[in-house]
C-alpha atoms as a PDB file:
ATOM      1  CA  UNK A   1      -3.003  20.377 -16.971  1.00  0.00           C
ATOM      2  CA  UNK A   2      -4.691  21.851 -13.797  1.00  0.00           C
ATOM      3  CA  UNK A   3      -7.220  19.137 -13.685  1.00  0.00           C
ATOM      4  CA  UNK A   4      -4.286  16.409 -14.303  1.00  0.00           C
ATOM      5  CA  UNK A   5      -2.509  18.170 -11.087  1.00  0.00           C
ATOM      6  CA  UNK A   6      -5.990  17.953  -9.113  1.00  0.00           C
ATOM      7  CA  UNK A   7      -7.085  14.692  -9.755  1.00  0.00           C
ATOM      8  CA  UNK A   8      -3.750  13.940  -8.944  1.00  0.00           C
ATOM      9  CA  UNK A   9      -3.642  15.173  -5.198  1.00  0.00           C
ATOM     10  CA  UNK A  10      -7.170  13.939  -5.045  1.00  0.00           C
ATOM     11  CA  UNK A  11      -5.667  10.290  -6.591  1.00  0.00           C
ATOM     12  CA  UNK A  12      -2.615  10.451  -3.581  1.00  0.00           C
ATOM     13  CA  UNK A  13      -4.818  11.676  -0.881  1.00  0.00           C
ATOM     14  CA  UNK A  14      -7.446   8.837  -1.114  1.00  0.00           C
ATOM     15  CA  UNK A  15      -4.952   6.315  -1.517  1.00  0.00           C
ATOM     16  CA  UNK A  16      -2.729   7.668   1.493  1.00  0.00           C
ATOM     17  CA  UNK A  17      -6.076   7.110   3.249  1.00  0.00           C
ATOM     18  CA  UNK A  18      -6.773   3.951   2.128  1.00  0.00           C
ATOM     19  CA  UNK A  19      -3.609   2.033   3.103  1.00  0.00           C
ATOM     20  CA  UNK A  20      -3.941   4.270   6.410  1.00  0.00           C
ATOM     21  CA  UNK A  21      -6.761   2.710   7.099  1.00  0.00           C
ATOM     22  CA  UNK A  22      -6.274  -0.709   6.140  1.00  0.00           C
ATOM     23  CA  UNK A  23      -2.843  -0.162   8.007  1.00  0.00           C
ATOM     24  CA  UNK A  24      -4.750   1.404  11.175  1.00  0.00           C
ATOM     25  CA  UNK A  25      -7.438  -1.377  11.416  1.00  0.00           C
ATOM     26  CA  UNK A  26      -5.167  -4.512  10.938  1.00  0.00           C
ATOM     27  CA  UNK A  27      -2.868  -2.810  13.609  1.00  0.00           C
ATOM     28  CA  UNK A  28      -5.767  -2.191  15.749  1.00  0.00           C
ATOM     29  CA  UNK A  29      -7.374  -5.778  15.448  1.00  0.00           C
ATOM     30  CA  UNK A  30      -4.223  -7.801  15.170  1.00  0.00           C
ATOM     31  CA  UNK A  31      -3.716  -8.297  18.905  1.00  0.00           C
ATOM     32  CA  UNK A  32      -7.399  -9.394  19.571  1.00  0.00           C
ATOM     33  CA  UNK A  33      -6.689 -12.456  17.107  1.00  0.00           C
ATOM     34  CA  UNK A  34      -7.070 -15.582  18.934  1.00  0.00           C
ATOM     35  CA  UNK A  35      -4.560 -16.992  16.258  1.00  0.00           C
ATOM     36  CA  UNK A  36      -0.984 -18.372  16.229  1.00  0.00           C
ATOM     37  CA  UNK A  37       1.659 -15.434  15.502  1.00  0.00           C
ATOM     38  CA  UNK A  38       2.263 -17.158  11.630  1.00  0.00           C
ATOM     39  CA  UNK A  39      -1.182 -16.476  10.790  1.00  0.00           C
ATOM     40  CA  UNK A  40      -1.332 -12.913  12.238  1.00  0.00           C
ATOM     41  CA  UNK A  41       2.265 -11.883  10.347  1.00  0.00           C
ATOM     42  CA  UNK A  42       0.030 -13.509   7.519  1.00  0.00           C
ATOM     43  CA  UNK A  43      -2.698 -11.337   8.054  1.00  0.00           C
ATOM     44  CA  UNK A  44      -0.435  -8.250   8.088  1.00  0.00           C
ATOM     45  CA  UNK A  45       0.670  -9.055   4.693  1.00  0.00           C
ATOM     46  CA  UNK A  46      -2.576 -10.397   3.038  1.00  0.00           C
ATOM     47  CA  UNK A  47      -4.319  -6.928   4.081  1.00  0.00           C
ATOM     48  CA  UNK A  48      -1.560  -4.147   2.898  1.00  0.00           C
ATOM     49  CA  UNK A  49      -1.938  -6.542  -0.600  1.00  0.00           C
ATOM     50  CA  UNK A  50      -5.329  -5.567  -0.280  1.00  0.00           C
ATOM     51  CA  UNK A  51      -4.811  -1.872   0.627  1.00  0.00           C
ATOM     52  CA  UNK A  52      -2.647  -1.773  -2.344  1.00  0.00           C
ATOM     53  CA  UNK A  53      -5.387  -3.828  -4.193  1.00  0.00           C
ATOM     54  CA  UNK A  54      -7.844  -1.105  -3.716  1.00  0.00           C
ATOM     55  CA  UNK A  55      -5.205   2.166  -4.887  1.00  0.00           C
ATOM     56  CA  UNK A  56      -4.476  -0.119  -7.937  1.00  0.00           C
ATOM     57  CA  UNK A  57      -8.421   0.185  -8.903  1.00  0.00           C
ATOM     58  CA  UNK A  58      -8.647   3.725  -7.760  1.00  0.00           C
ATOM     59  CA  UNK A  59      -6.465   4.911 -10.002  1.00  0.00           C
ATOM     60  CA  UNK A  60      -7.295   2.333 -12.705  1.00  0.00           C
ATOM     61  CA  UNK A  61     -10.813   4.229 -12.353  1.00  0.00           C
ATOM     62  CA  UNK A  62      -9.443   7.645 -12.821  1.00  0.00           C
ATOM     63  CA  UNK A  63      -7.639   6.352 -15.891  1.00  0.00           C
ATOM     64  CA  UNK A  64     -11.040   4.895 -16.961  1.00  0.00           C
ATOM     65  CA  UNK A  65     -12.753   8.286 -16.627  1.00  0.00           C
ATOM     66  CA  UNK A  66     -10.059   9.824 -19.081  1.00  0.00           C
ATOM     67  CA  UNK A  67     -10.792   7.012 -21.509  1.00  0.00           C
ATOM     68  CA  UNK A  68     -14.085   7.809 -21.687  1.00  0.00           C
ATOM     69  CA  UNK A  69     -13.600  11.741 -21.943  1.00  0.00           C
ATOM     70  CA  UNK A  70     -10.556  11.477 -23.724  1.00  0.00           C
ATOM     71  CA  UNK A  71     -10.615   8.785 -26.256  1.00  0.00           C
ATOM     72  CA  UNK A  72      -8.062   7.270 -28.197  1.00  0.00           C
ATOM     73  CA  UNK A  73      -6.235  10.793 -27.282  1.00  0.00           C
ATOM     74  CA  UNK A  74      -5.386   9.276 -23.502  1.00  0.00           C
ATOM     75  CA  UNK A  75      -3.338   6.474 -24.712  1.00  0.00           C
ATOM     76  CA  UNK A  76      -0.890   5.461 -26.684  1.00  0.00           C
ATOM     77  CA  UNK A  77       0.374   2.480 -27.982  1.00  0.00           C
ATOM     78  CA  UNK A  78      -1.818  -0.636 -27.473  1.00  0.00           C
ATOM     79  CA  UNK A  79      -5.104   0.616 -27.601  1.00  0.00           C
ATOM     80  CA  UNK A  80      -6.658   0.990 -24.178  1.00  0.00           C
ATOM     81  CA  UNK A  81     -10.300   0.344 -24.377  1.00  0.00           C
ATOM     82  CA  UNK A  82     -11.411  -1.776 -21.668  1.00  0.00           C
ATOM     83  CA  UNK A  83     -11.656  -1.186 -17.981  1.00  0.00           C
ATOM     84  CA  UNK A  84      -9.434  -4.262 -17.199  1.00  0.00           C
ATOM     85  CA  UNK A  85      -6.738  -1.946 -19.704  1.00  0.00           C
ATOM     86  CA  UNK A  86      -6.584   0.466 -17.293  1.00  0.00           C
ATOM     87  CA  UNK A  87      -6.428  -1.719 -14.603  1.00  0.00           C
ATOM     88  CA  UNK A  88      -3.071  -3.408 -16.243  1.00  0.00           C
ATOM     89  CA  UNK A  89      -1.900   0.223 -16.837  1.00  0.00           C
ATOM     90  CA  UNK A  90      -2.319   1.399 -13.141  1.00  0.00           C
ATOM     91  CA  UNK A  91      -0.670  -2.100 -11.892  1.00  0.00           C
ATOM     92  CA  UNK A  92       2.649  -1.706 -14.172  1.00  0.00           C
ATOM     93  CA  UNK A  93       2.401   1.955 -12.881  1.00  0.00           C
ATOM     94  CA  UNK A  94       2.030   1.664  -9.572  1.00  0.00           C
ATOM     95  CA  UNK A  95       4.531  -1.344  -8.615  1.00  0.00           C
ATOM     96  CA  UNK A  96       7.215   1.060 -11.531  1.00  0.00           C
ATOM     97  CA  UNK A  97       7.187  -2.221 -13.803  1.00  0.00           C
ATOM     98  CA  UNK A  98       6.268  -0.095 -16.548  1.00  0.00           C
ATOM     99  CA  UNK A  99       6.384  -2.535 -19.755  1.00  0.00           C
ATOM    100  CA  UNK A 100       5.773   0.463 -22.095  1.00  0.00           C
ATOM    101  CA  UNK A 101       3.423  -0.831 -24.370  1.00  0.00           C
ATOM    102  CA  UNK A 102       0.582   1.104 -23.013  1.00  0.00           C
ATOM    103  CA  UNK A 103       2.012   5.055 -22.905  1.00  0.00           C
ATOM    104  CA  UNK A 104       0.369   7.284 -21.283  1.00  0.00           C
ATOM    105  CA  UNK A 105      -0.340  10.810 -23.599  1.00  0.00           C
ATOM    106  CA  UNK A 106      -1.822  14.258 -22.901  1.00  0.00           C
ATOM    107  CA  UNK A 107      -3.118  14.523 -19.143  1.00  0.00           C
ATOM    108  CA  UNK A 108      -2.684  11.185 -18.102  1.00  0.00           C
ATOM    109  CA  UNK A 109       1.169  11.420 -18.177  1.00  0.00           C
ATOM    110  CA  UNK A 110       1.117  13.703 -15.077  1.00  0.00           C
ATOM    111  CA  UNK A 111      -1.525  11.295 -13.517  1.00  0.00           C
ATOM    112  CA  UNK A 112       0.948   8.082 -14.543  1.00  0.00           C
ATOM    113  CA  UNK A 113       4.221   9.953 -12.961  1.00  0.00           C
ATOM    114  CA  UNK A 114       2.458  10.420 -10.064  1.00  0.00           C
ATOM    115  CA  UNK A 115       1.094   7.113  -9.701  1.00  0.00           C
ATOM    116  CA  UNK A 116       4.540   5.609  -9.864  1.00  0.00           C
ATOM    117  CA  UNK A 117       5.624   7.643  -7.099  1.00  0.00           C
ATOM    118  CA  UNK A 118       3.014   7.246  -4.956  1.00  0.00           C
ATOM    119  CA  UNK A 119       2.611   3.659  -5.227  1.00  0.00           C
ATOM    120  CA  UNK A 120       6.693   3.619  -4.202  1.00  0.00           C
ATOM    121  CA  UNK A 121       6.144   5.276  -1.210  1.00  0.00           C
ATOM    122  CA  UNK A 122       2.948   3.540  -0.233  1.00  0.00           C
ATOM    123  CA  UNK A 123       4.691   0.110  -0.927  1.00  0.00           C
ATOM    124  CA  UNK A 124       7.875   1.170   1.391  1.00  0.00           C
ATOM    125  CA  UNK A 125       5.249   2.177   3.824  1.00  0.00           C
ATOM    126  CA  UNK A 126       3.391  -1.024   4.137  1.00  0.00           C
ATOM    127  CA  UNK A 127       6.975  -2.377   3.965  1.00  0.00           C
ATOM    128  CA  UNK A 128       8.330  -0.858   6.936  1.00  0.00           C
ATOM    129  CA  UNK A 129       4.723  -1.778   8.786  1.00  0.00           C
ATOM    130  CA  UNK A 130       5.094  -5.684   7.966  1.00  0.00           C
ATOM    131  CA  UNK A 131       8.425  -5.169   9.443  1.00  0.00           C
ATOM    132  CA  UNK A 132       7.315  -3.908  12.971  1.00  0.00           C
ATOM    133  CA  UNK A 133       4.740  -6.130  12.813  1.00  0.00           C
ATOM    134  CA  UNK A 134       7.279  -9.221  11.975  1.00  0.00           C
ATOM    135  CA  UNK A 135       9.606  -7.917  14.810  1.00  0.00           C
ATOM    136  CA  UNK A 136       6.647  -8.115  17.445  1.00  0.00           C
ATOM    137  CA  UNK A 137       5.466 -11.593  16.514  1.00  0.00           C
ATOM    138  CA  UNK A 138       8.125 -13.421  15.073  1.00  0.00           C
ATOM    139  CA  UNK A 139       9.865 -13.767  19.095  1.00  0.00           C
ATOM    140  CA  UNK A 140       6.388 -15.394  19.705  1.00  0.00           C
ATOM    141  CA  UNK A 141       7.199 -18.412  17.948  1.00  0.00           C
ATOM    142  CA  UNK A 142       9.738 -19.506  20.502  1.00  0.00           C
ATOM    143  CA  UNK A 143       8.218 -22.154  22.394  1.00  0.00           C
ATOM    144  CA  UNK A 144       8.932 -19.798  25.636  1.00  0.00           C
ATOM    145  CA  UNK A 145       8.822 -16.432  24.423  1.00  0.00           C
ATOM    146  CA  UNK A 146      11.127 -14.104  26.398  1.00  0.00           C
ATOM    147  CA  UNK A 147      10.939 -10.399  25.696  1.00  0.00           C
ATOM    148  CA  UNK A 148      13.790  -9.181  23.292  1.00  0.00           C
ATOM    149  CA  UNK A 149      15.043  -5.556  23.802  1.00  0.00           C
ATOM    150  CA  UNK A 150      15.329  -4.625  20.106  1.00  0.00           C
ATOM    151  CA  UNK A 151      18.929  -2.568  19.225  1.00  0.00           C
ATOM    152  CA  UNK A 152      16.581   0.363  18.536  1.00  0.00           C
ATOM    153  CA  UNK A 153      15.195   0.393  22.079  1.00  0.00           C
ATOM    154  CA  UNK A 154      17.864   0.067  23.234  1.00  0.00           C
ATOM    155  CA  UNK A 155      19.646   2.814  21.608  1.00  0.00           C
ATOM    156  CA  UNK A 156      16.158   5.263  22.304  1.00  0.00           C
ATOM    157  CA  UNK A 157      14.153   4.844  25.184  1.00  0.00           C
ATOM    158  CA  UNK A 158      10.929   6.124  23.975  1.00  0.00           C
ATOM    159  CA  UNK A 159      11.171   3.643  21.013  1.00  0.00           C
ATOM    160  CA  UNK A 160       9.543   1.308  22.963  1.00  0.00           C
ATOM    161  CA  UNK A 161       6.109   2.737  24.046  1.00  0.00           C
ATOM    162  CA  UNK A 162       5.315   4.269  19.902  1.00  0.00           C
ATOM    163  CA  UNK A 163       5.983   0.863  19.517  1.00  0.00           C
ATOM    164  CA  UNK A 164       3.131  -0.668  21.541  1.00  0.00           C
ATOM    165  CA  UNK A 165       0.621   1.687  20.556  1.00  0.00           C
ATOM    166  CA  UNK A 166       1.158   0.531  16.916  1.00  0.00           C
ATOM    167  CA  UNK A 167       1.104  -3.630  18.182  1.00  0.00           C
ATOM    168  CA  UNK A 168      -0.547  -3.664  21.555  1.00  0.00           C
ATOM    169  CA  UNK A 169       1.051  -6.208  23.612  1.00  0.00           C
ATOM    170  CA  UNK A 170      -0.043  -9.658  23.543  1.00  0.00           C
ATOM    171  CA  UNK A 171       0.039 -13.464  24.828  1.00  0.00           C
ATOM    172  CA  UNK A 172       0.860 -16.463  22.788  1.00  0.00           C
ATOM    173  CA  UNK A 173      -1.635 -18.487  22.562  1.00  0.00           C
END
């Protein structure tokens, strides 16, 4: 059980980083796109997909690893003896579709419960960062874009500069 509990904080850490930094780059590149806002909202979504792309395999590794050391004793079910199994488990897991007919047994249950809830709050995360992103660029459309004071600026003052640190301002093009 204590290497289930490691490899889990091990699993959440590296993923936390990996949609950080897919978050962090496409946040810091997404103003220096000489591109109409559409295809930069675009971009925003196509590259937390692929953040989420890359936690889906990282964990679909670790469940790999327990194949191989663990046998037919990590799964239940529908036998899970391909890599592109555990890939299918770690998608159902992650996005909490969970069809059941792959069930996780002996250390990979804590690594599965885990999974779920980490993919949840990495998924409301990337969520909430489309969302600022869509509320910077969408105005931008407007064929003369004026500068919207959102409710939540208005409401808090400092909303506005944490703001453009995350989407540095920009010109439509």
């Amino acid at each position: 059980m204590l290497i289930a509990m490691t490899a889990s904080v091990v699993l959440v850490v590296t993923t936390i980083l990996v949609l950080y930094e897919t978050l962090r780059l496409t946040s810091e590149h997404l103003a220096e796109l000489p591109v109409p806002p559409r295809v930069r909202i675009l971009a925003v979504v196509l590259m937390t997909f692929v953040g989420h792309t890359i936690a889906v395999w990282i964990y679909a590794g670790a469940y790999w690893l327990l194949v191989l050391w663990l046998g037919d004793a990590a799964f239940a079910g529908t036998p899970v003896t391909t890599f592109q199994d555990c890939l299918y488990f770690s998608v159902v897991t992650y996005t909490s579709l969970g069809f059941g007919d792959q069930v996780p047994a002996s250390h990979t249950r804590m690594i599965a419960g885990v999974e779920a809830l980490n993919g949840l709050l990495l998924i409301g995360w990337s969520a909430s960062f489309t969302y600022l992103a869509m509320e910077r660029y969408w105005p931008l459309h407007a064929k003369n874009p004026a500068p919207r004071e959102s409710p939540v600026a208005a409401a808090d003052e400092d909303a506005e500069p944490a703001r453009s640190r995350l989407f540095p301002p920009t010109t439509a093009p």
